[in-house]
Protein backbone atom coordinates (compact mmCIF):
# COMPACT_ATOMS: atom_id res chain seq x y z
CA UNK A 1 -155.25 129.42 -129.95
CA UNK A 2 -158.72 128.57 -130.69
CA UNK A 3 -158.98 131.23 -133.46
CA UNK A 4 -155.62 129.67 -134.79
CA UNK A 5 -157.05 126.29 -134.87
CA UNK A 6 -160.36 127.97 -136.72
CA UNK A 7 -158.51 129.08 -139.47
CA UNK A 8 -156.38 125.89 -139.65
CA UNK A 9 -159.51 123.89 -140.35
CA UNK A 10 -160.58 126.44 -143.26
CA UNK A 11 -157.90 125.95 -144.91
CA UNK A 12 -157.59 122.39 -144.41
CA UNK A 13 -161.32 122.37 -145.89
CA UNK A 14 -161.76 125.15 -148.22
CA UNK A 15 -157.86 126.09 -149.23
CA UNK A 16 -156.76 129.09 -150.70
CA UNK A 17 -160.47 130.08 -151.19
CA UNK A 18 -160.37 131.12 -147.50
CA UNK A 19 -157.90 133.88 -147.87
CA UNK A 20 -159.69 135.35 -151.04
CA UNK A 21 -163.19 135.13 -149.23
CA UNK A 22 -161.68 136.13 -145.94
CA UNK A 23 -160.00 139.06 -146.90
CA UNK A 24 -162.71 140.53 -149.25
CA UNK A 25 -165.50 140.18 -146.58
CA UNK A 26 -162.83 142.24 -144.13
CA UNK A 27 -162.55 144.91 -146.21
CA UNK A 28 -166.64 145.22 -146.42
CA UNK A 29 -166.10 145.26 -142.78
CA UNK A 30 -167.63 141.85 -141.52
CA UNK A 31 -165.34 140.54 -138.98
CA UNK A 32 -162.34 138.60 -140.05
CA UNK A 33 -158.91 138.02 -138.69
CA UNK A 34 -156.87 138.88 -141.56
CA UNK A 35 -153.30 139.54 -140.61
CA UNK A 36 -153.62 136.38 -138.37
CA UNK A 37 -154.60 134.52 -141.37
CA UNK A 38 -152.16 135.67 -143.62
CA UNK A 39 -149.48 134.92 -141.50
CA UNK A 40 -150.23 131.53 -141.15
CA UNK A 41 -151.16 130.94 -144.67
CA UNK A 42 -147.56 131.88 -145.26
CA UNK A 43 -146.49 129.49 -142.48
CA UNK A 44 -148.30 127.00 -144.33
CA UNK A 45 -146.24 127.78 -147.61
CA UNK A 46 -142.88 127.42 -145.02
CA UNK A 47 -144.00 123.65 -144.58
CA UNK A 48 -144.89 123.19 -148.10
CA UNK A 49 -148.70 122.98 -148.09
CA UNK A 50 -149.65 126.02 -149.95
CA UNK A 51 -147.44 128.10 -152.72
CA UNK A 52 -146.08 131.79 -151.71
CA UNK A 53 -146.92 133.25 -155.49
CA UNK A 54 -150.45 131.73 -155.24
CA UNK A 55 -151.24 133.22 -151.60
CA UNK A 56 -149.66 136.62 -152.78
CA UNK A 57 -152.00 137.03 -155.87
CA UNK A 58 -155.29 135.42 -153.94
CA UNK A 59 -154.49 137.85 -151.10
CA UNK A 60 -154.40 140.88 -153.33
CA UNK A 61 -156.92 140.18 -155.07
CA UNK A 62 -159.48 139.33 -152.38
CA UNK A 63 -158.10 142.97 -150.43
CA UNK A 64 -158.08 144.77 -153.76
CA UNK A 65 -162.34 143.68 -154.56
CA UNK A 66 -163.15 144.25 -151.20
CA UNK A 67 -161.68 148.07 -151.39
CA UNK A 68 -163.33 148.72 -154.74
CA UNK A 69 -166.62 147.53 -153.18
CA UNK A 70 -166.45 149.58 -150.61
CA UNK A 71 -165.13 152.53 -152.57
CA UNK A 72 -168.21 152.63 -154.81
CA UNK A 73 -170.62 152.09 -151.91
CA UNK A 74 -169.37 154.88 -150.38
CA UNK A 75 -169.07 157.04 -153.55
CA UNK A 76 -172.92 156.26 -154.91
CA UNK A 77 -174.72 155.71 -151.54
CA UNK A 78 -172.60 158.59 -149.55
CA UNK A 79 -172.68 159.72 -145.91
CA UNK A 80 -176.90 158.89 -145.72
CA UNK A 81 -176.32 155.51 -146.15
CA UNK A 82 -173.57 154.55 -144.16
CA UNK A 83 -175.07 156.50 -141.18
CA UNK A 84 -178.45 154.94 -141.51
CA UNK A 85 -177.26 151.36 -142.50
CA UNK A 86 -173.50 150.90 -141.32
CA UNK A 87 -174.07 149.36 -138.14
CA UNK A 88 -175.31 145.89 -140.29
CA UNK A 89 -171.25 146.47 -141.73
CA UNK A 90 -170.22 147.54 -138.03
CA UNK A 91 -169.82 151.13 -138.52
CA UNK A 92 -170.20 152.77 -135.91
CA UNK A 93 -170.75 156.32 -135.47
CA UNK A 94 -167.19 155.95 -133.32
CA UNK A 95 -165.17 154.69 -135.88
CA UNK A 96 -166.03 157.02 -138.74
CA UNK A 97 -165.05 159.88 -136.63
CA UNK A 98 -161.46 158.39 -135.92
CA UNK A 99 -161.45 157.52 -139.86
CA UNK A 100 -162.42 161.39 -140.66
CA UNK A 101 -159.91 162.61 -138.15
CA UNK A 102 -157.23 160.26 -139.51
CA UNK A 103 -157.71 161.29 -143.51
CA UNK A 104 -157.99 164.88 -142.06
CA UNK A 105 -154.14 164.33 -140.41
CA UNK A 106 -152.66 162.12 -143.37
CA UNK A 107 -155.06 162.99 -146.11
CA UNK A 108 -155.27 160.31 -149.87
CA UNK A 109 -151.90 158.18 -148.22
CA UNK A 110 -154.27 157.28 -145.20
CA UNK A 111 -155.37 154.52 -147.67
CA UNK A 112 -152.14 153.06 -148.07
CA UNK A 113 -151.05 153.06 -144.83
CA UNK A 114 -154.43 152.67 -143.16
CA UNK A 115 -154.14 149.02 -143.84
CA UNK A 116 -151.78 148.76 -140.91
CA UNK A 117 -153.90 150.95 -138.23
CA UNK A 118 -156.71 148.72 -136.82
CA UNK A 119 -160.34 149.68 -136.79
CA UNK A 120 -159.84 152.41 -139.78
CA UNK A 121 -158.55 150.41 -143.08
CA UNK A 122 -161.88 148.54 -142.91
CA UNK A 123 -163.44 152.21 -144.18
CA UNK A 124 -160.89 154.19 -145.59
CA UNK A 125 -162.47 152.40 -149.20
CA UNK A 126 -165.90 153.62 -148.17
CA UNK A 127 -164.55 157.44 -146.97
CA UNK A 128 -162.80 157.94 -150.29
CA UNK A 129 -165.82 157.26 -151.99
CA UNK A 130 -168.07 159.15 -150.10
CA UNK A 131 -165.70 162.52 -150.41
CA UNK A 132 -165.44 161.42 -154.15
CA UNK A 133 -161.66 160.92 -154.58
CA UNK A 134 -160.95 160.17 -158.16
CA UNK A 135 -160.65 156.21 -158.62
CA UNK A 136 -157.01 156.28 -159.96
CA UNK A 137 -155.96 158.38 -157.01
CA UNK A 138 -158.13 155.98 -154.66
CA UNK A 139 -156.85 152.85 -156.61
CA UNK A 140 -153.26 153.96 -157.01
CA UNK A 141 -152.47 154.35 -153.07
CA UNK A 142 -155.00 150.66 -152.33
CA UNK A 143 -153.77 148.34 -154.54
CA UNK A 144 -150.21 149.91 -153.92
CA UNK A 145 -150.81 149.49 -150.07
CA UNK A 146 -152.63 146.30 -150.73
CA UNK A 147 -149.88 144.82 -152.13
CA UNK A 148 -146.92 145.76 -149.21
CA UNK A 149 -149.81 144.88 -146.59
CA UNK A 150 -150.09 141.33 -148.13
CA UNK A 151 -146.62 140.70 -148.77
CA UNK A 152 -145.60 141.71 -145.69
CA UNK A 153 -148.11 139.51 -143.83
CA UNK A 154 -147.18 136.15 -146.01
CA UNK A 155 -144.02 137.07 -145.58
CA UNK A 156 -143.69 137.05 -141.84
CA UNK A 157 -145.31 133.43 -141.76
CA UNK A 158 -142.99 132.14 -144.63
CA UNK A 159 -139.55 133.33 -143.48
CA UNK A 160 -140.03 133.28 -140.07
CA UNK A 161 -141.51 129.58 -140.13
CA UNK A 162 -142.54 128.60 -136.64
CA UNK A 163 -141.39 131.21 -134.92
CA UNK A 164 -144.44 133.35 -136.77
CA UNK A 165 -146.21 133.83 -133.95
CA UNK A 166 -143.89 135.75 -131.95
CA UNK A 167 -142.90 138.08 -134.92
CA UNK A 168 -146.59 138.44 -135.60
CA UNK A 169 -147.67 139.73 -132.44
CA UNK A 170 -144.96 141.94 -131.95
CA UNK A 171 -145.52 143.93 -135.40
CA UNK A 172 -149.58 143.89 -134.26
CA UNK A 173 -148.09 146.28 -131.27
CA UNK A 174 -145.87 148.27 -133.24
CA UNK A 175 -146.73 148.33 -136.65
CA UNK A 176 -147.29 151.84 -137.59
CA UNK A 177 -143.98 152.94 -135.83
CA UNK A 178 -142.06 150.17 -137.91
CA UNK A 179 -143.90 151.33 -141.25
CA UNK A 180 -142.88 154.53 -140.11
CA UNK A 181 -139.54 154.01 -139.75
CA UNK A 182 -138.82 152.05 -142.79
CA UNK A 183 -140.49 154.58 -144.88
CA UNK A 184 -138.29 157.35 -143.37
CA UNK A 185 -134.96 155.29 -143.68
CA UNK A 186 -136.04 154.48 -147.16
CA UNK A 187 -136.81 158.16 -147.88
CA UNK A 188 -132.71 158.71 -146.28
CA UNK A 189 -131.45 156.36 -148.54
CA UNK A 190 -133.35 158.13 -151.68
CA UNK A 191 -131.51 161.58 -150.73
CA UNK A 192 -128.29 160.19 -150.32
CA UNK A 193 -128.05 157.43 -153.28
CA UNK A 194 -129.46 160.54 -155.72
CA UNK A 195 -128.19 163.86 -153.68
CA UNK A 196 -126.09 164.57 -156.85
CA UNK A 197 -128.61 164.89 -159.23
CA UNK A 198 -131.17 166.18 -156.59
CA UNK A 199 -128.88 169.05 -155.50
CA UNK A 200 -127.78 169.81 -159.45
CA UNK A 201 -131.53 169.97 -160.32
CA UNK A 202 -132.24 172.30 -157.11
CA UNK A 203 -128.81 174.57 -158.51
CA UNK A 204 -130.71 174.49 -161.97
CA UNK A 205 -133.88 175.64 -160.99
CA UNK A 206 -132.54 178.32 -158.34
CA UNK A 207 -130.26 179.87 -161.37
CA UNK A 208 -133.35 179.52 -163.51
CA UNK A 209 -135.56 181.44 -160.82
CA UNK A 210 -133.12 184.39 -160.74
CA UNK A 211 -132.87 184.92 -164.41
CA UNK A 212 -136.48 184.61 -164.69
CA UNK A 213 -136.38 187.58 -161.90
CA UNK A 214 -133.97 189.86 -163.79
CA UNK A 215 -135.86 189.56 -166.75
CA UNK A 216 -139.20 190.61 -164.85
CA UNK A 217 -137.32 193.39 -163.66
CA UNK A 218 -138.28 197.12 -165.17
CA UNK A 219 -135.19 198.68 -167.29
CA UNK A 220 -134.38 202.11 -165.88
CA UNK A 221 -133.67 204.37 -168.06
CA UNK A 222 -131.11 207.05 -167.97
């Protein structure tokens, strides 16, 4: 309760500056409680204080700079630097083993879904700049995971209104399980909305592999 009553008195002082600063400093990995803060900023749009649209875009923006920071720190200073240097953005040796473990299991989507796994989407920006992924790969799965992670956040302050608290904590336990789920009912749905066209264009290409394999084939002569 006292870190809720913390970030009440930001925003009663510094508005929806705190969520843009907040956020950004996160993702350079200084400590801030951003899902908490989210959530309540979109309590705070239930009640009427602050707009939804307005928190959305501040929210995404201040994740979306602090990525890129981090992304270029990692991509022009590299491994040296963060190993000599990243305990002043505490990095420790600990968690950028779990991060290289983790983008060795789940490879470039780590970034998008990283943002729900604590201790490791604070430096998924600066691991895909120190193994060099190309920016519009790096920026297509962040700002694309930026934007459910934000969403999602608000969202659980401003529909769920005072009960935000409960629903909060109980996605904190479970959140990568629920992501998961979601992801693999929405991947169900895909197949069976489109199964038509996706089993005609598996037919197509199958017929189009055999003929392609007769034609390869030697003529015998007799």
């Amino acid at each position: 309760m006292e870190m809720l009553k913390w970030i009440q008195e930001l925003f009663a002082s510094y508005g929806y500056n705190v969520l843009f600063f907040g956020l950004l400093l996160e993702f350079v990995a200084l400590p801030f409680p951003g899902e908490t803060t989210m959530a309540f900023a979109g309590f705070l749009s239930y009640t009427g204080k602050l707009d939804f649209p307005t928190l959305v875009l501040v929210a995404f923006a201040g994740t979306t700079i602090g990525m890129t920071i981090t992304y270029f720190i990692g991509l022009k200073a590299g491994m040296p630097f963060i190993q000599r240097y990243g305990k002043w953005f505490l990095f420790s040796p600990a968690k950028l083993e779990k991060t290289q473990r983790w983008f060795e299991r789940y490879g470039s989507i780590l970034i998008s879904i990283g943002y729900f796994v604590p201790g490791v989407r604070h430096f998924t920006g600066y691991f895909a700049g120190i193994i060099a992924l190309p920016f519009r790969k790096f920026a297509l799965y962040a700002y694309g995971g930026a934007l459910f992670w934000v969403v999602l956040f608000l969202g659980i302050g401003r529909v769920f209104g005072p009960q935000w608290m409960g629903i909060f904590h109980l996605f904190e336990v479970y959140a990568l399980w629920i992501i998961s789920g979601g992801a693999a009912i929405a991947v169900l749905f895909c197949l069976y909305r489109y199964r038509r066209q996706l089993l005609a264009l598996f037919s197509g290409r199958k017929a189009g592999m055999k003929l392609e394999s007769k034609l390869k084939e030697p003529s015998k002569e007799r």
